[in-house]
Every structure is written in structure tokens, then in C-alpha cells.
C-alpha atoms as a PDB file:
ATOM      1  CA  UNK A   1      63.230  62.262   4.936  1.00  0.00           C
ATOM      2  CA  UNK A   2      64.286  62.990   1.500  1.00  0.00           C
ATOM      3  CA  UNK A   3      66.827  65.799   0.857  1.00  0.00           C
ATOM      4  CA  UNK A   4      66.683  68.475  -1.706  1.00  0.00           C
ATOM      5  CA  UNK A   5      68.689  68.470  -5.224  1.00  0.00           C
ATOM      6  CA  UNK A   6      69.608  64.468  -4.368  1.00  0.00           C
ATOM      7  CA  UNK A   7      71.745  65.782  -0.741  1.00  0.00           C
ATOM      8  CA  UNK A   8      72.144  62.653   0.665  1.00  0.00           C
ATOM      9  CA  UNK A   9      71.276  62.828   4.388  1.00  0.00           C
ATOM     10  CA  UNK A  10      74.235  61.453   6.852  1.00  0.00           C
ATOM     11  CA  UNK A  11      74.488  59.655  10.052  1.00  0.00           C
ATOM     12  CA  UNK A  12      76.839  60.830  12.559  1.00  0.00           C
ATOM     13  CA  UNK A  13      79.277  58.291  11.619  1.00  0.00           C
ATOM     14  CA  UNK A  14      79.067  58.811   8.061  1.00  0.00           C
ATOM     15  CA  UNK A  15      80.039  62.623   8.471  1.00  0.00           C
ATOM     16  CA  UNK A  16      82.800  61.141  10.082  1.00  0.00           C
ATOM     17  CA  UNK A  17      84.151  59.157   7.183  1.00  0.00           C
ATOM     18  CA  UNK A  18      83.049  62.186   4.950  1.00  0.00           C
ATOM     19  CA  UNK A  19      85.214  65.009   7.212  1.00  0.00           C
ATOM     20  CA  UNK A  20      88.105  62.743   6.518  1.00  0.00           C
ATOM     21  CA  UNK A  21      87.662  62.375   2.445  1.00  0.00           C
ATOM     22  CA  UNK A  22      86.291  66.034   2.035  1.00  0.00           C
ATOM     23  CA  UNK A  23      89.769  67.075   4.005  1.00  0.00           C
ATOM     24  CA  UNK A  24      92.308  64.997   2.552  1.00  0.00           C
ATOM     25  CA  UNK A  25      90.584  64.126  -0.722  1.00  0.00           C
ATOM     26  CA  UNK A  26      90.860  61.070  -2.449  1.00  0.00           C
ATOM     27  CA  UNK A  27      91.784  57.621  -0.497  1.00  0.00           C
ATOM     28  CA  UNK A  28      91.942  53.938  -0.017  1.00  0.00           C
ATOM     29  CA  UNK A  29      89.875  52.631   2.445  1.00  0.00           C
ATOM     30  CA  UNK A  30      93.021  51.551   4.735  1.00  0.00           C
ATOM     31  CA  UNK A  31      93.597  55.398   4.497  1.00  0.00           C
ATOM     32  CA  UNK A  32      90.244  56.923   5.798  1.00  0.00           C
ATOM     33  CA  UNK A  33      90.447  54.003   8.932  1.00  0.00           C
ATOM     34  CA  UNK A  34      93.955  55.084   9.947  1.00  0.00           C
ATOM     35  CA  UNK A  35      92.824  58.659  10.015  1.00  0.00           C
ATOM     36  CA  UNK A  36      89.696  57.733  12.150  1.00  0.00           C
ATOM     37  CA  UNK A  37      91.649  56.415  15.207  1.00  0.00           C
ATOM     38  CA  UNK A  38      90.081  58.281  17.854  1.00  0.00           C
ATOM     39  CA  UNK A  39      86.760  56.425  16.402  1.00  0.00           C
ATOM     40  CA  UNK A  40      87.944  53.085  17.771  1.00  0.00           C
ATOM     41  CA  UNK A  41      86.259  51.744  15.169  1.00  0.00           C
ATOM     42  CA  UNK A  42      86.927  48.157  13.261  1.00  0.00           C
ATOM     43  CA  UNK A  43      88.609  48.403   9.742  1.00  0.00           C
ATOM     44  CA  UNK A  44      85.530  46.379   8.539  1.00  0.00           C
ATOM     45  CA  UNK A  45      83.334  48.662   9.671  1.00  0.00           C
ATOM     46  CA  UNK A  46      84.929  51.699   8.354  1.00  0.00           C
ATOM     47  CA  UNK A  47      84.337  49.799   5.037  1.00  0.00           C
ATOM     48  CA  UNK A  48      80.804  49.089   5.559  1.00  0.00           C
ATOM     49  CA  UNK A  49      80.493  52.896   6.102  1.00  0.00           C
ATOM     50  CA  UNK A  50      82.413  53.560   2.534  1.00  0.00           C
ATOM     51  CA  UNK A  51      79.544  51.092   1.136  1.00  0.00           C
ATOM     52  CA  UNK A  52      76.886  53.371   2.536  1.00  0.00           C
ATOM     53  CA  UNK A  53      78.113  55.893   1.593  1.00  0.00           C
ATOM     54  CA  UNK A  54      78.558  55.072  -2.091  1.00  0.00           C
ATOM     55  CA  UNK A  55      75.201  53.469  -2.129  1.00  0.00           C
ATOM     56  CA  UNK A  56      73.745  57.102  -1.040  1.00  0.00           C
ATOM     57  CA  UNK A  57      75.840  58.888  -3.802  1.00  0.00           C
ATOM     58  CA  UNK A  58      78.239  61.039  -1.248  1.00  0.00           C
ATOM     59  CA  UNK A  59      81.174  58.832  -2.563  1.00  0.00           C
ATOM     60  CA  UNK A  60      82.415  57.930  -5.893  1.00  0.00           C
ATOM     61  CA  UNK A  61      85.346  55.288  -6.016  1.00  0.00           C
ATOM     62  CA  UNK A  62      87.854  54.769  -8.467  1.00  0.00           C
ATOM     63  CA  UNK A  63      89.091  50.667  -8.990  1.00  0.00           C
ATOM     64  CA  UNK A  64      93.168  49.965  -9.286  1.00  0.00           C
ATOM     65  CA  UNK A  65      93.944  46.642  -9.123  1.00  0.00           C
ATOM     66  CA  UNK A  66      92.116  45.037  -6.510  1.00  0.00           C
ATOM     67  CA  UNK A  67      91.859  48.710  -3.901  1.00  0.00           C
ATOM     68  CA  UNK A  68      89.117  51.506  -4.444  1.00  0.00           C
ATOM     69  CA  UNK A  69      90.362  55.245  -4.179  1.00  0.00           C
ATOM     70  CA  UNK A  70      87.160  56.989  -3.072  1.00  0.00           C
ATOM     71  CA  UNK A  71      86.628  60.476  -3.196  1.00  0.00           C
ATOM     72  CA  UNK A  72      83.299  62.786  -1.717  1.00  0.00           C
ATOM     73  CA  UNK A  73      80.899  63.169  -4.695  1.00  0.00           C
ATOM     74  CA  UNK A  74      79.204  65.783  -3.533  1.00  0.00           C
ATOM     75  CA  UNK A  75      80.015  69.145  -1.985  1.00  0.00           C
ATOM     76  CA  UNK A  76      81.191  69.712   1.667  1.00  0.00           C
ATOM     77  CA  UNK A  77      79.058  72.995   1.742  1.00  0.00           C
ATOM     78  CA  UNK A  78      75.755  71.317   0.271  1.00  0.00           C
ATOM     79  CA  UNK A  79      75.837  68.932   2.779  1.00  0.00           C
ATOM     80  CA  UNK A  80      76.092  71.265   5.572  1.00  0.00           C
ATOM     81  CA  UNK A  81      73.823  73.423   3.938  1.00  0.00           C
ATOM     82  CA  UNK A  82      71.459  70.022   4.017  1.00  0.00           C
ATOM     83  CA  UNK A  83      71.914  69.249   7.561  1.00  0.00           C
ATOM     84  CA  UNK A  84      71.271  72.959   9.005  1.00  0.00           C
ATOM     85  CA  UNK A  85      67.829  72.659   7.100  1.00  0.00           C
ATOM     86  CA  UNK A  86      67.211  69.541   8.632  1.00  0.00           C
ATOM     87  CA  UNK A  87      68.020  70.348  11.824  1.00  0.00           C
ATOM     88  CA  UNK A  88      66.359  73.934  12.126  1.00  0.00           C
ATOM     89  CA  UNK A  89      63.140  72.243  10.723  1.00  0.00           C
ATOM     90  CA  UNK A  90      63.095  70.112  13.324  1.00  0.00           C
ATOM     91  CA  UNK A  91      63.348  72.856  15.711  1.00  0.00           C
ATOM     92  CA  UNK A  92      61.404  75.449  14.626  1.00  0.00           C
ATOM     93  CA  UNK A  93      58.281  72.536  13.945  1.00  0.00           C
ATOM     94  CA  UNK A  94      56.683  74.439  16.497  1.00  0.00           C
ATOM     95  CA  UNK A  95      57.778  78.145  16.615  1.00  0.00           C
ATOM     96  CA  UNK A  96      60.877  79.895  15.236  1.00  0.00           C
ATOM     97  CA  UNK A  97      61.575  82.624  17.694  1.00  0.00           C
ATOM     98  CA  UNK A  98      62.764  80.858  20.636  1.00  0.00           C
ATOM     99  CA  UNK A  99      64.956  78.849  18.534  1.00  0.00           C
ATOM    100  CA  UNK A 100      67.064  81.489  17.353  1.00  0.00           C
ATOM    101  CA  UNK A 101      66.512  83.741  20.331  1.00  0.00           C
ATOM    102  CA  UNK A 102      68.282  80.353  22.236  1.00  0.00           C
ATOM    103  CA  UNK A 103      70.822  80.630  19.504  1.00  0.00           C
ATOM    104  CA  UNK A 104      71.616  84.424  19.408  1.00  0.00           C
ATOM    105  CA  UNK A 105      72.102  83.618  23.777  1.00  0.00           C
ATOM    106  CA  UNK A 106      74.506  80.802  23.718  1.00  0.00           C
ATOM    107  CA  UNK A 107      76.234  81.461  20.533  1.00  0.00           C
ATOM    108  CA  UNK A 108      80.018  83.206  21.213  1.00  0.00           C
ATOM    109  CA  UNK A 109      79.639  86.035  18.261  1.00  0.00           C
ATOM    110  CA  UNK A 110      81.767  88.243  16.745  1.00  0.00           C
ATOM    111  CA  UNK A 111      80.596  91.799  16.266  1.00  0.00           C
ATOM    112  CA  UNK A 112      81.670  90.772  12.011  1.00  0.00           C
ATOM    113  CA  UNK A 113      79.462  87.790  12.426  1.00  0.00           C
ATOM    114  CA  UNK A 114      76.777  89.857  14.637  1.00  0.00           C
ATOM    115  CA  UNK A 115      77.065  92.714  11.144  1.00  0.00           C
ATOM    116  CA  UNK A 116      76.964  89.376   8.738  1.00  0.00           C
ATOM    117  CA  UNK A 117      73.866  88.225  10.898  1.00  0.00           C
ATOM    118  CA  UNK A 118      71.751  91.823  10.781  1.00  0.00           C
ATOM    119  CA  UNK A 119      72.821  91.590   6.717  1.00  0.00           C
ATOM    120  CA  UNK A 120      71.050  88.554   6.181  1.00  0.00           C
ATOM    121  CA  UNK A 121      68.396  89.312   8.462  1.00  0.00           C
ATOM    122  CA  UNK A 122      67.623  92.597   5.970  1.00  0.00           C
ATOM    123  CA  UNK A 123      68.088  90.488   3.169  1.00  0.00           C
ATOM    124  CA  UNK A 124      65.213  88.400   4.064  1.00  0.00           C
ATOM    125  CA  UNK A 125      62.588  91.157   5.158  1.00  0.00           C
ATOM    126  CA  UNK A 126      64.049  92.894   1.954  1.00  0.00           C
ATOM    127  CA  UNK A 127      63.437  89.581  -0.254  1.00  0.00           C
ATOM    128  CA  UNK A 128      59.906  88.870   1.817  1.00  0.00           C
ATOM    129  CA  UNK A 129      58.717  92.291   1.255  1.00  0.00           C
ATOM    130  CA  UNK A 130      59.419  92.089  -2.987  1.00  0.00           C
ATOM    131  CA  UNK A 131      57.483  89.193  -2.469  1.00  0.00           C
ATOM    132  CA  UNK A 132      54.621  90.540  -1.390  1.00  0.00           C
ATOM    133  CA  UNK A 133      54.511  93.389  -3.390  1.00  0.00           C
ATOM    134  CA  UNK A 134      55.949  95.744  -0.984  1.00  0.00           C
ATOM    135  CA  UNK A 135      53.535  95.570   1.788  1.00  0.00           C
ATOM    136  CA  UNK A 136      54.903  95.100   5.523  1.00  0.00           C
END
């Protein structure tokens, strides 16, 4: 699965890695491990992930002396962006109403995130309808 605009797609344990450099910005690798502990992962592995992660082109690393500093190379929002698409693709492969009738359910909202939602929701019959040429 190929994302759009170069998004590199991430595994669970990658976001992991990336929560830590998009939060604190740039780090050594001994940093990013001792602010994963709850991961129980090896220090080796945490820089096997850093290696991924630079080979997909969500880290760039800076060299001093014989450490890398590595720092997110792309944004925390595109990503997210990327992984809602994926995700709601996935679930809507099929049909989209039950999907976000199952969301509107569970989901604890606000009545300013409940306004937010009925915005967008106008903004897209609005944009599909200019589209279309103004037929409904």
C-alpha cells in the first residue's frame, strides 16, 4: 500500500519511536530507548526501528562524532492524516454508513466537536454539490 505525497506508512512500533521524536524533537538513539521504557524493548532493537525508519524517509539524522541526532522528517499531522485514510478505507471497503454510524455511537463527543462535525459534514455536501453542478 503506497501512501499519498511520499507519507510513509508506519507499524505500530514505529509510531512509537515517532511519538517520542515528534514530542521531544531531535535525539540520540540512547535518548528515544530511555523514553520508550514501558516498551520493554532491547536498545538494539530500538535502533533497528531508527533504521526503518530512516530508510522510509520519516527520519532524517544528523552525524557528530560517532552518534546520530535524528529528528521526524515529516509532519506529525500528515502522518495521522495518512493513517485515518488508511484505516477508514479499510472500513468503509464495503459500505460507509455503518462505519461512522458505529463511530458517532461509541465516540464520547463534545457538543463543540458534535458543531465541528455537522460543519464538515456541510462542507462536503456543499463541496459535492459545486461538483456536480448544483444538482442534489
Amino acid at each position: 500500500m503506497t501512501a499519498p505525497q511520499n507519507t510513509p506508512v508506519l507499524s505500530p512500533a514505529e509510531w512509537e519511536v515517532m511519538k517520542v521524536l515528534w514530542d521531544e524533537g531531535p535525539l540520540a538513539a540512547r535518548d528515544v530507548f530511555a523514553r520508550l521504557p514501558k516498551s520493554g524493548w532491547a536498545y538494539k532493537t530500538v535502533k533497528t526501528l531508527l533504521s526503518r525508519l530512516v530508510a522510509k524517509g520519516a527520519l532524517s539524522y544528523d552525524q557528530i562524532g560517532n552518534s546520530y541526532l535524528y529528528r521526524a522528517a515529516v509532519d506529525r499531522q500528515q502522518v495521522t492524516r495518512q493513517e485515518v485514510r488508511s484505516v477508514f478505507q479499510r472500513l468503509i471497503s464495503e459500505a460507509c454508513s455503518p462505519v461512522l454510524a458505529q463511530f458517532i455511537d461509541e465516540a464520547e463527543l463534545s457538543d463543540a466537536e458534535i458543531r465541528q462535525l455537522k460543519r464538515r459534514l456541510d462542507e462536503k455536501r456543499k463541496s459535492k454539490e459545486r461538483k456536480r453542478g448544483g444538482s442534489s
